[in-house]
C-alpha atoms as a PDB file:
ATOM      1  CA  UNK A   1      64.381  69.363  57.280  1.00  0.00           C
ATOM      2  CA  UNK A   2      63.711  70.347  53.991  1.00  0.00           C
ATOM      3  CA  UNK A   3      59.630  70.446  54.207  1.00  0.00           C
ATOM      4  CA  UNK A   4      60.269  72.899  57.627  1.00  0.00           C
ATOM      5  CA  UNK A   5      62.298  74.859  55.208  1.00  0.00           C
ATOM      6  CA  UNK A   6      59.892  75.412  52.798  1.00  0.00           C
ATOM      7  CA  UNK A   7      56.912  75.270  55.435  1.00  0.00           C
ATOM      8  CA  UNK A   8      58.438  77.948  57.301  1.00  0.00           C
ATOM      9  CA  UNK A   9      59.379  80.331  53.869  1.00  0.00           C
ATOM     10  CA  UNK A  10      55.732  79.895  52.753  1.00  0.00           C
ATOM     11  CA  UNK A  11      54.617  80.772  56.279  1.00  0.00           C
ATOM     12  CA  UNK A  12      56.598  83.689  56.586  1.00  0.00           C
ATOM     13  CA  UNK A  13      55.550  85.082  53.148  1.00  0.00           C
ATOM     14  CA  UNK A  14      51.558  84.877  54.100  1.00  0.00           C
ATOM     15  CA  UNK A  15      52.169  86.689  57.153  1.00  0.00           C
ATOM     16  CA  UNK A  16      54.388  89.531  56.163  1.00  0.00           C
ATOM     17  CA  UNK A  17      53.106  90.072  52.754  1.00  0.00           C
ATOM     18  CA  UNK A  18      49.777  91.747  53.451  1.00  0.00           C
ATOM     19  CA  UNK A  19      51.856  94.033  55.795  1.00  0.00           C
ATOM     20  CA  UNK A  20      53.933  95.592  53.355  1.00  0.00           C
ATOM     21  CA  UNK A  21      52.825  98.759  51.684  1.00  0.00           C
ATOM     22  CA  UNK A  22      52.498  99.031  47.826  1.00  0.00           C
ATOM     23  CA  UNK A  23      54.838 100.685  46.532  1.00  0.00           C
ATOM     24  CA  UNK A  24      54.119 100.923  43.092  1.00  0.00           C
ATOM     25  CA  UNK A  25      53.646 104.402  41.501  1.00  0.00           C
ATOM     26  CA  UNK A  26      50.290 105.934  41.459  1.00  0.00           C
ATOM     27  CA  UNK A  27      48.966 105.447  38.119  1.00  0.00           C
ATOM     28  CA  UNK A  28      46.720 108.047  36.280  1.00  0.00           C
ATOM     29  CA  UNK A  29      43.641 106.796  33.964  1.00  0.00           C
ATOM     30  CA  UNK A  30      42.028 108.359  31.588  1.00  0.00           C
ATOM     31  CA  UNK A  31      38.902 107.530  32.460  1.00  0.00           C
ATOM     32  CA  UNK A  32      37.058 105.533  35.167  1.00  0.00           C
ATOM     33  CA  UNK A  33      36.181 102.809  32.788  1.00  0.00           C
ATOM     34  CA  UNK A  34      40.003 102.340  31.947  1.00  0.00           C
ATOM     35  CA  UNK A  35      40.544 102.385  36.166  1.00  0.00           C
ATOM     36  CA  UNK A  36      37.585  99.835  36.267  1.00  0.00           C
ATOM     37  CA  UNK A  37      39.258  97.801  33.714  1.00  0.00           C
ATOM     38  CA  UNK A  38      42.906  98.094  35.176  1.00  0.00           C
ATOM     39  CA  UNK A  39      41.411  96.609  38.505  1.00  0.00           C
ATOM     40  CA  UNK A  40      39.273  93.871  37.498  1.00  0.00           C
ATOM     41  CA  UNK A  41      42.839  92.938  35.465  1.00  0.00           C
ATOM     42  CA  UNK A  42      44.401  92.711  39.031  1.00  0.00           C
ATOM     43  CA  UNK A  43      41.940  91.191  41.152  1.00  0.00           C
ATOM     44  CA  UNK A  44      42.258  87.975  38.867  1.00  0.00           C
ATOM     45  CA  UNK A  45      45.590  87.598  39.133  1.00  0.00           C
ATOM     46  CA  UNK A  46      45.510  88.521  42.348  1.00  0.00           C
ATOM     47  CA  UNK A  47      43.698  85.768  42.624  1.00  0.00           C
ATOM     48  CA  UNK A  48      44.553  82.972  40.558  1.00  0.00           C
ATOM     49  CA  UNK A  49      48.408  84.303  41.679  1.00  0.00           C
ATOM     50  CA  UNK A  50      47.105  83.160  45.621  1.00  0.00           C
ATOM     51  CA  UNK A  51      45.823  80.096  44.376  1.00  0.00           C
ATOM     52  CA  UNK A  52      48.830  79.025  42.555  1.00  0.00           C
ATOM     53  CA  UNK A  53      51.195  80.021  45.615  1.00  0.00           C
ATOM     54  CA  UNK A  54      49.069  78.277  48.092  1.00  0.00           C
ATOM     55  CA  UNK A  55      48.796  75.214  46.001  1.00  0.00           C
ATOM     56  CA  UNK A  56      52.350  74.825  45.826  1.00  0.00           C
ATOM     57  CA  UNK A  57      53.080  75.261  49.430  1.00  0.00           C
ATOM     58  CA  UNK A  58      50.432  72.346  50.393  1.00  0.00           C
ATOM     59  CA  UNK A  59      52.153  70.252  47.370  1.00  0.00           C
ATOM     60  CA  UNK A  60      55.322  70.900  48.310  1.00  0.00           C
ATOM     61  CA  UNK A  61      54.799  69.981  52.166  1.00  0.00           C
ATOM     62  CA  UNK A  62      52.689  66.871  50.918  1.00  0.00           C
ATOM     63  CA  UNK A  63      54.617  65.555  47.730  1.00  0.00           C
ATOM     64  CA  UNK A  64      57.942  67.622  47.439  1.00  0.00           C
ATOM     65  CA  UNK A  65      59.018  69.265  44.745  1.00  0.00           C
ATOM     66  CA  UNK A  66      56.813  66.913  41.956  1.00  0.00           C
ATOM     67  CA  UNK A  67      52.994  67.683  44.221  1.00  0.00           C
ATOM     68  CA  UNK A  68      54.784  71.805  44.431  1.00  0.00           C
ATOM     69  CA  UNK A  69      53.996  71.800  40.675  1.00  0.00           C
ATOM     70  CA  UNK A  70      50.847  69.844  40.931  1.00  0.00           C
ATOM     71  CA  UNK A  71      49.670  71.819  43.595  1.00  0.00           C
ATOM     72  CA  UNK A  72      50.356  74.843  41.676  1.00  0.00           C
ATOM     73  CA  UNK A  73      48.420  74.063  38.577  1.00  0.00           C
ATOM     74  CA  UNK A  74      45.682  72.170  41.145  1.00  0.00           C
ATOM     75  CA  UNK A  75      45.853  76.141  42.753  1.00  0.00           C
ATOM     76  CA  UNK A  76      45.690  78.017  39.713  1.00  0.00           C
ATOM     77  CA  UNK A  77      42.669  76.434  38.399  1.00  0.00           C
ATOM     78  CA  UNK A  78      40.711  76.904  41.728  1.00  0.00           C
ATOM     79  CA  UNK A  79      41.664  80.400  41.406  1.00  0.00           C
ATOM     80  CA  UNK A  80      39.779  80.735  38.050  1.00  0.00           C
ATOM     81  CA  UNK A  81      36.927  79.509  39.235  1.00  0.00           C
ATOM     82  CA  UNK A  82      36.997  81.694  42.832  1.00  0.00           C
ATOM     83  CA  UNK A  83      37.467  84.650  40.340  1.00  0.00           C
ATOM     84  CA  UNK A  84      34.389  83.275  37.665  1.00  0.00           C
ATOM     85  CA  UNK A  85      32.482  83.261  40.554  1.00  0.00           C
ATOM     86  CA  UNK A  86      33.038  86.326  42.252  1.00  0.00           C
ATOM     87  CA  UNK A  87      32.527  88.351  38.944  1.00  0.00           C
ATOM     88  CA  UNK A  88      29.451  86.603  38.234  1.00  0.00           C
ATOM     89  CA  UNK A  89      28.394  87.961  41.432  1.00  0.00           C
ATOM     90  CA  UNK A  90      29.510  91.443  40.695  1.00  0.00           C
ATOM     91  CA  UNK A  91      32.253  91.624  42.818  1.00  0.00           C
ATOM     92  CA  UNK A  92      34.652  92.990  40.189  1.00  0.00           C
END
């Protein structure tokens, strides 16, 4: 019961969350190399941050709550290298 739980949470969170809007304030730079900067910044922990969480939802549906933290660390670390490869690519 508990897995469904959890199965359905993580579920729910993929699906709604790229349909909510940002609503964080509109920030002002400086300069385009600070805006450059600011984003490269959040696309890595964008995507280490989707790593992680997807890591912990396969660990927690395979292993419980001991494979969630495995699967999170396991998740993290693939994120690192998606985002080492996508900048050595130049895709920011």
């Amino acid at each position: 019961m508990r897995r469904h739980l959890i199965a359905a949470v993580v579920s729910a969170g993929l699906l709604v969350g790229p349909a909510v809007p940002n609503l964080a304030a509109a920030t002002q730079y400086h300069s385009y190399r600070q805006h450059i900067r600011h984003k490269r910044h959040m696309n890595t922990a964008r995507r280490v941050g989707i790593g992680a969480a997807g890591g912990a939802g396969i660990g927690a549906l395979a292993g419980g709550p001991v494979g969630a933290g495995i699967g999170a660390i396991a998740g993290a670390g693939a994120g690192v290298l998606y985002d080492a490869h996508q900048k050595h690519h130049g895709h920011n």
